[in-house]
Each structure stands twice: as structure tokens, then as C-alpha cells.
N, C-alpha and C. Protein backbone atom coordinates (compact mmCIF):
# COMPACT_ATOMS: atom_id res chain seq x y z
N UNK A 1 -10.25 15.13 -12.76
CA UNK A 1 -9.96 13.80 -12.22
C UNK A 1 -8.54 13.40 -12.60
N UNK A 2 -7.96 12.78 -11.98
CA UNK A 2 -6.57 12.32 -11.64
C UNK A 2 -6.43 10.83 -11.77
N UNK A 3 -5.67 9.88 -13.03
CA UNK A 3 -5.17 8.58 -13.07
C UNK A 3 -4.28 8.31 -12.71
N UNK A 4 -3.91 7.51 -11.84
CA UNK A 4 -2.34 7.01 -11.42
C UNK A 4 -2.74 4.95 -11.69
N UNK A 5 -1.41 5.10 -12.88
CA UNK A 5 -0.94 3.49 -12.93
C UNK A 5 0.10 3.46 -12.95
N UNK A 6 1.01 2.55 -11.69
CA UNK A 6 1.81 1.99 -11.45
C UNK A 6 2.80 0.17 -12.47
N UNK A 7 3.76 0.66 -12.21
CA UNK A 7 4.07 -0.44 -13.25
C UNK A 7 5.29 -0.87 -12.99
N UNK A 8 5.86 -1.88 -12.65
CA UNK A 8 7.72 -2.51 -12.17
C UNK A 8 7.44 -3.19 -11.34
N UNK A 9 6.22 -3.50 -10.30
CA UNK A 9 6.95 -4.47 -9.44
C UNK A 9 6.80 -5.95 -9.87
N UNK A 10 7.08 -6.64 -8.85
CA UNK A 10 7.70 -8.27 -9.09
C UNK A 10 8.14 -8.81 -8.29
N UNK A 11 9.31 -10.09 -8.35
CA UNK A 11 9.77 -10.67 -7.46
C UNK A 11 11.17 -10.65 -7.45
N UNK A 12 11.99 -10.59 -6.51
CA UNK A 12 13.60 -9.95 -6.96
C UNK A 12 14.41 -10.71 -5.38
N UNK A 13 15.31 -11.43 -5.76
CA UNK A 13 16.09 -11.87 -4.73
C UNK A 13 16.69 -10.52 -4.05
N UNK A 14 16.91 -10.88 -2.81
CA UNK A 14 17.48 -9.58 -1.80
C UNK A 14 19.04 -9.24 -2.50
N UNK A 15 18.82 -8.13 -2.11
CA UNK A 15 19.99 -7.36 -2.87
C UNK A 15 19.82 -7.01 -4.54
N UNK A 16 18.78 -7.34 -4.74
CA UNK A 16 18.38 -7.12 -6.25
C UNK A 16 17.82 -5.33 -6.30
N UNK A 17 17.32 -5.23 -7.49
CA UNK A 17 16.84 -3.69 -7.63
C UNK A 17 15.34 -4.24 -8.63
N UNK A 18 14.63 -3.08 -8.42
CA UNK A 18 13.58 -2.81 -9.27
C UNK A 18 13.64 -1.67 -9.38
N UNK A 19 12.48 -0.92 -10.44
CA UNK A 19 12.15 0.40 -10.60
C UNK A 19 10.73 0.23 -11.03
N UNK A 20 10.21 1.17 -10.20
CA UNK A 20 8.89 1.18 -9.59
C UNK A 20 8.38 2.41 -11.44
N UNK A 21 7.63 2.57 -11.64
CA UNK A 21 6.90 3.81 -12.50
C UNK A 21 5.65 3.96 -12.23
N UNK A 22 5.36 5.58 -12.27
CA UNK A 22 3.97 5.54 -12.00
C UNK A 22 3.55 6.71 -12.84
N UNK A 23 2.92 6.30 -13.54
CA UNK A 23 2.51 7.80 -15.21
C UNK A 23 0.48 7.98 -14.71
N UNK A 24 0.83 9.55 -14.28
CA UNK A 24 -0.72 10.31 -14.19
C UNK A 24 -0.81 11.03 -15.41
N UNK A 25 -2.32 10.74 -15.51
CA UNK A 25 -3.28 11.54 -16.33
C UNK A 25 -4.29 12.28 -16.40
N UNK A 26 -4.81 12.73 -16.72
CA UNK A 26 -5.84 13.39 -16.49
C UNK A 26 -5.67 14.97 -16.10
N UNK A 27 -6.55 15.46 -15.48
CA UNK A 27 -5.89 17.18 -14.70
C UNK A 27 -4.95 17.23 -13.78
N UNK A 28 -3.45 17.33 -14.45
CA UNK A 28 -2.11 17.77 -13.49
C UNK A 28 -2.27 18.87 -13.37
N UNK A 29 -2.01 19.78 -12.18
CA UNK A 29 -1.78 20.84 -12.08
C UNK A 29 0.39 21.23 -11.56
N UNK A 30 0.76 22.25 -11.92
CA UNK A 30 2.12 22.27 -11.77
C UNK A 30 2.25 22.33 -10.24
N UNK A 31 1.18 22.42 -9.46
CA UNK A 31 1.61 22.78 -8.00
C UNK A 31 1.27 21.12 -7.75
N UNK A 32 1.07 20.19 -8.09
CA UNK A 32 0.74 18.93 -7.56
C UNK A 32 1.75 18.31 -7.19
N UNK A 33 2.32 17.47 -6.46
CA UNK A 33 3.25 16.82 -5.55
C UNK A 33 2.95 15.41 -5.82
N UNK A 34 3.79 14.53 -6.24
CA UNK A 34 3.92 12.63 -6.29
C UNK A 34 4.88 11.98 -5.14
N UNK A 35 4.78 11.13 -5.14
CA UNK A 35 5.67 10.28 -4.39
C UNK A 35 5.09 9.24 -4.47
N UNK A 36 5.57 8.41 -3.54
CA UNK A 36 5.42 6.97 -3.16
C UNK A 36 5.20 5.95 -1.74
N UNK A 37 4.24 5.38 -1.44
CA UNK A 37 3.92 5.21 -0.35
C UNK A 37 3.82 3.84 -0.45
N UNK A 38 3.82 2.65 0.74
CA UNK A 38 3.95 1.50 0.34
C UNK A 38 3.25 0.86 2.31
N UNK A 39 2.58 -0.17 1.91
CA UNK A 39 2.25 -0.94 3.04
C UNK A 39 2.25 -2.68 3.09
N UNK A 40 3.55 -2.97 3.91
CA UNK A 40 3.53 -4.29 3.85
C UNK A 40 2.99 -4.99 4.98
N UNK A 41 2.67 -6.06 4.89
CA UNK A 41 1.43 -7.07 5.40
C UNK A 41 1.43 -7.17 6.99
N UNK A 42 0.39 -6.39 7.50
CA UNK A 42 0.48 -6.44 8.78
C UNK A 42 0.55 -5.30 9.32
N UNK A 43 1.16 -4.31 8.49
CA UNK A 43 1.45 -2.54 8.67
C UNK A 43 0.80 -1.38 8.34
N UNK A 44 0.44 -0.42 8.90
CA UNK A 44 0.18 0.31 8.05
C UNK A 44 1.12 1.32 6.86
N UNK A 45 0.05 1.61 6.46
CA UNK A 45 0.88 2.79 5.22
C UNK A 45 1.84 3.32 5.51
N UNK A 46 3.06 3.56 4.67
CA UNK A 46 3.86 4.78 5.39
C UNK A 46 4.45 4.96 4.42
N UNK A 47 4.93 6.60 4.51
CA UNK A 47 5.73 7.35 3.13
C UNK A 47 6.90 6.39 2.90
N UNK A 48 7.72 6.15 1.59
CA UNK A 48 8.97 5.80 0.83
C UNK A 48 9.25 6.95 0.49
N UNK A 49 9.07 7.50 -0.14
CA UNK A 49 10.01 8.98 -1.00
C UNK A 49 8.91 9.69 -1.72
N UNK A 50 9.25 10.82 -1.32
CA UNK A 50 8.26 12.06 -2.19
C UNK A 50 9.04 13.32 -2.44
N UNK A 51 8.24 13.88 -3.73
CA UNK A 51 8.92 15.13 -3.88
C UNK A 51 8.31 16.46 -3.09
N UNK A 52 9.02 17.18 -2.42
CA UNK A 52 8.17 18.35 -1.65
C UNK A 52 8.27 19.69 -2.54
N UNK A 53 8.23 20.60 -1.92
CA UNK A 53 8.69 22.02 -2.71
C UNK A 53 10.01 21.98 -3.03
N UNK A 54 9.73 23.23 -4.03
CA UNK A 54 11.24 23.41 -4.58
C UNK A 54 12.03 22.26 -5.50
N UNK A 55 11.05 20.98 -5.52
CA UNK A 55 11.63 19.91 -6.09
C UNK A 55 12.62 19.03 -5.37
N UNK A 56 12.54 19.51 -3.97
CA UNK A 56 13.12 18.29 -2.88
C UNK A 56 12.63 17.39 -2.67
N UNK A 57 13.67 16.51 -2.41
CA UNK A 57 12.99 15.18 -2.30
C UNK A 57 13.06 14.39 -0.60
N UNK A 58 12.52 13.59 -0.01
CA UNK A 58 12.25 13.46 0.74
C UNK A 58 12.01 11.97 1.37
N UNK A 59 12.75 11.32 1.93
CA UNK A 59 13.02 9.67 1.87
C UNK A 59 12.58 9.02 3.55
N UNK A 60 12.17 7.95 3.69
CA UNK A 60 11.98 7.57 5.10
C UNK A 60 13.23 6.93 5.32
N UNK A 61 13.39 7.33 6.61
CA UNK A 61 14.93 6.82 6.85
C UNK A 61 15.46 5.14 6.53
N UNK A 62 14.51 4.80 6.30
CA UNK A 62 14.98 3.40 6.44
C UNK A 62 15.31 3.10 4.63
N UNK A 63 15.41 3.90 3.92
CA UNK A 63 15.80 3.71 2.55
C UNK A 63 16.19 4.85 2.21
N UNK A 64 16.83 5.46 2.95
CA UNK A 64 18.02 6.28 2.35
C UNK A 64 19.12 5.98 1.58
N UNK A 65 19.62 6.38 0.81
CA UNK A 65 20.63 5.64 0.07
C UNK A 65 20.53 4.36 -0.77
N UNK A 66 19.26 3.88 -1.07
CA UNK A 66 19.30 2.56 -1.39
C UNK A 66 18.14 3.13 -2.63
N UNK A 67 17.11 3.69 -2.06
CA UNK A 67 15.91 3.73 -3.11
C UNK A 67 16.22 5.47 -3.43
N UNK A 68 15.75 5.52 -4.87
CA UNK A 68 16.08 7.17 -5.43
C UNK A 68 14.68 7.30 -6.42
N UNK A 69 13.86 8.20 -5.89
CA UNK A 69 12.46 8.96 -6.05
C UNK A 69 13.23 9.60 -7.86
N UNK A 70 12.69 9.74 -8.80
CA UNK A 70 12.99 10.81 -10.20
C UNK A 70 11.64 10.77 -10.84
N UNK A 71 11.42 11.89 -11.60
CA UNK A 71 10.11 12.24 -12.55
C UNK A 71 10.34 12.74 -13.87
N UNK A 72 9.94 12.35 -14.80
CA UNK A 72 9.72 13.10 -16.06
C UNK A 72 8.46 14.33 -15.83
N UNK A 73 8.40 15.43 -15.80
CA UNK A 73 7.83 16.53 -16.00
C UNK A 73 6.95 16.27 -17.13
N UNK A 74 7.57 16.08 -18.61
CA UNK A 74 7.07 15.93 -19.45
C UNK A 74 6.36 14.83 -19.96
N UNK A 75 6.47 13.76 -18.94
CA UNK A 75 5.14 12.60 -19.18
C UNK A 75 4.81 12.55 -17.74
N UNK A 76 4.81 13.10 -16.85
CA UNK A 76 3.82 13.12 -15.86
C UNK A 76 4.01 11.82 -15.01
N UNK A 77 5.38 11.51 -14.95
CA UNK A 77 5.60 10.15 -14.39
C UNK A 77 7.07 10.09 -13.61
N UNK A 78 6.60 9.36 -12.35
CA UNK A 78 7.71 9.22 -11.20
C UNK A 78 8.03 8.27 -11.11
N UNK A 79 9.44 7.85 -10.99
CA UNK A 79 10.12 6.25 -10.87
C UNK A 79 10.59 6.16 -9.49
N UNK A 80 10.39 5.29 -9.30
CA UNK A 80 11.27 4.64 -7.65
C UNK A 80 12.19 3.83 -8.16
N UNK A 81 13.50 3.96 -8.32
CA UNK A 81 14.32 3.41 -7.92
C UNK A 81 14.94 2.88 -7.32
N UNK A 82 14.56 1.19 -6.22
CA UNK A 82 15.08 -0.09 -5.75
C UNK A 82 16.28 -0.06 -5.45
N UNK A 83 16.99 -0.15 -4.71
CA UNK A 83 18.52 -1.22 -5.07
C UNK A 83 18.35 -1.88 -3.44
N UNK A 84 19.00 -2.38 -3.99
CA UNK A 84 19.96 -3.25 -2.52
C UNK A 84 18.64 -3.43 -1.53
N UNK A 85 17.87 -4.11 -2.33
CA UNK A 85 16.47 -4.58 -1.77
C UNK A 85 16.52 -5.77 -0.45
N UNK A 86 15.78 -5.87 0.61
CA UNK A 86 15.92 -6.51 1.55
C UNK A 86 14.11 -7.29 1.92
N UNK A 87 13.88 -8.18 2.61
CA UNK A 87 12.45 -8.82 2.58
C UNK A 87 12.22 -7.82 3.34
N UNK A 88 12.55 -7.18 4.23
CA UNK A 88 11.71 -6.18 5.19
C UNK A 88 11.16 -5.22 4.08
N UNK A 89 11.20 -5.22 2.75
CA UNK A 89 10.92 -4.24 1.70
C UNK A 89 9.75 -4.62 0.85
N UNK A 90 9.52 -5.88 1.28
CA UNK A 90 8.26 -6.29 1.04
C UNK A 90 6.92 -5.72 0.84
N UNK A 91 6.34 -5.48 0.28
CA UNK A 91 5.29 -4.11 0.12
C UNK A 91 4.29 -4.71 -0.72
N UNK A 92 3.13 -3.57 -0.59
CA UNK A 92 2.49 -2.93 -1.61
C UNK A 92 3.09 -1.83 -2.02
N UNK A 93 3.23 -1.08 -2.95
CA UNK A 93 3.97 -0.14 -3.35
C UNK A 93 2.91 1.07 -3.87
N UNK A 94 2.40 1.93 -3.30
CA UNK A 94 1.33 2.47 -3.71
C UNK A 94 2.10 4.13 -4.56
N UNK A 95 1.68 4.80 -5.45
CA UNK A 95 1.68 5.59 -6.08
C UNK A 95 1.02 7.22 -5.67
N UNK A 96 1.09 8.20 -5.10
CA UNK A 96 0.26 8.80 -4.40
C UNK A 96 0.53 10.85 -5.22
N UNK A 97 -0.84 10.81 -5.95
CA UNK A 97 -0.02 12.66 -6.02
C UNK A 97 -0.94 13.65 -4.99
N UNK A 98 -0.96 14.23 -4.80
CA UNK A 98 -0.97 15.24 -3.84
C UNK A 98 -1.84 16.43 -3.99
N UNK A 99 -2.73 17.04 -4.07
CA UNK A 99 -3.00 18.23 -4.43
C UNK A 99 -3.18 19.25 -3.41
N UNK A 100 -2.90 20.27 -3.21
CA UNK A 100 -2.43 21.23 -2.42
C UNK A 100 -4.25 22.11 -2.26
N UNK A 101 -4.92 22.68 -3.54
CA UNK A 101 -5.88 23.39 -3.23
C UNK A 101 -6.95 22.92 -4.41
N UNK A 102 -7.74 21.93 -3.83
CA UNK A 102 -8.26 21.71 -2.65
C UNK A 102 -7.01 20.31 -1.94
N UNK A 103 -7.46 20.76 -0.94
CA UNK A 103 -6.39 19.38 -0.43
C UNK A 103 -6.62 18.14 -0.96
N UNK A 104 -6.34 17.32 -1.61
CA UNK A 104 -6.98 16.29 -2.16
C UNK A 104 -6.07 15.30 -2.00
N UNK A 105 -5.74 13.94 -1.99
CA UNK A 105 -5.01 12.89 -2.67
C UNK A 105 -5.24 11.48 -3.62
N UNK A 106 -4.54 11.51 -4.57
CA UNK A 106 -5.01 10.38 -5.54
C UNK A 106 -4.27 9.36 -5.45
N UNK A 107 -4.90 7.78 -5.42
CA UNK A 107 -3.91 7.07 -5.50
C UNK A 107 -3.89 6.24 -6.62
N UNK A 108 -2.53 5.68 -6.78
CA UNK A 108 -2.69 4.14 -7.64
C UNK A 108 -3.28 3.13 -7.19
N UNK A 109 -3.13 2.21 -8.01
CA UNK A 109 -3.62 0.46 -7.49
C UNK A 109 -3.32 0.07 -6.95
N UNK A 110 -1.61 0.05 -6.75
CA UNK A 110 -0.71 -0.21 -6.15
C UNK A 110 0.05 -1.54 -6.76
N UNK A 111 1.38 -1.86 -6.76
CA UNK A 111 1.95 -2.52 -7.29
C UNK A 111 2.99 -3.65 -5.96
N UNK A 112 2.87 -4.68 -6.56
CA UNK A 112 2.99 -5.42 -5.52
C UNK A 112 5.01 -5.94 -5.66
N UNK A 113 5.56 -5.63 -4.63
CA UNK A 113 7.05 -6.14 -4.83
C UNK A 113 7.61 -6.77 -3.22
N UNK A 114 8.15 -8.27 -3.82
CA UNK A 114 8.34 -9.09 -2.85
C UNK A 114 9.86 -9.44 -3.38
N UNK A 115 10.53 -9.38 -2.05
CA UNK A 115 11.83 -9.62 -2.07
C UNK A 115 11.90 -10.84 -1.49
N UNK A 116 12.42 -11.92 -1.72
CA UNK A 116 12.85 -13.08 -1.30
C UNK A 116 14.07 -12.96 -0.76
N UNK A 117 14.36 -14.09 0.63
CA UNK A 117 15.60 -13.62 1.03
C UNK A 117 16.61 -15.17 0.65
């Protein structure tokens, strides 16, 4: 079994930054995959940034350059990195790892971040 808790969001005037964290526990395996997925009110789900193979990373276009996906290996935890935040960024901010065999996915609680404009 797989824990994901999320931890950073809040409330942040536009153009502000946060940093998102999300530390799993339980059975990691090294082939498991994290990222970050987020759904704001009215929308459905959709990827923010994940890591793929090889340790690439992987961004939805609409936060390129602004938000930056990083992990500690050694605590089992991925940060989202915020900047230059806008209300269209408004979210749930969900936490998501991946497992390859069996196909599986785990999520967080999700963490809630509202940008005021």
C-alpha cells in the first residue's frame, strides 16, 4: 500500500509562488512514477507536471516555465514549484504516483491553492 500527503498550498496574490510537497510511504518501488495533477472548479482533472522515464520531466503547456516538478529520491518526495501564479491556477492540487506493474495509481488528498487576482 502506497501514502501520499500533500503539503504547501494556500492563498497567494497573483504573481506570487508556492511550493507544493508531496512525501509517499509505504511500498515504493524504483520503477514508480509521481507527478502532479490538479482540478479546478468546474473542470476536470488534468496533468501539471510529472516525471516520465529516464527521469524526464513533463509539463502541460500552460505552465511551462513558470511551475518546476523536483524529488528527493531519498525521502520519497516531489515538490511543485509555483511562480508567477495566475487565478486561472486555481486548483485542487492533487499528488499522483504511478505504478507501472500492476498498473495501478495512488492519490493524495489533495491540497487546495487559490490565487487571488
Amino acid at each position: 500500500q502506497v501514502q501520499l500527503v500533500e503539503s504547501g498550498g494556500g492563498l497567494v496574490q497573483a504573481g506570487g509562488s508556492l511550493r507544493l510537497s508531496c512525501a509517499a510511504s509505504g511500498s515504493i518501488f524504483s520503477t514508480d512514477v509521481m507527478g502532479w495533477y490538479r482540478r479546478a472548479p468546474g473542470k476536470q482533472r488534468e496533468l501539471v507536471a510529472f516525471f516520465i522515464s529516464g527521469g524526464k520531466t513533463n509539463y502541460a503547456d500552460s505552465v511551462k516555465g513558470r511551475f518546476t516538478i523536483s524529488r528527493d529520491n531519498a525521502k520519497n518526495t516531489v515538490y511543485l514549484q509555483m511562480d508567477s501564479l495566475q487565478p486561472e491556477n486555481t486548483a485542487v492540487y492533487y499528488c499522483n504516483l504511478r505504478r507501472l506493474l500492476p498498473d495501478t495509481d495512488y492519490w493524495g488528498q489533495g491540497t487546495q491553492v487559490t490565487v487571488s487576482s
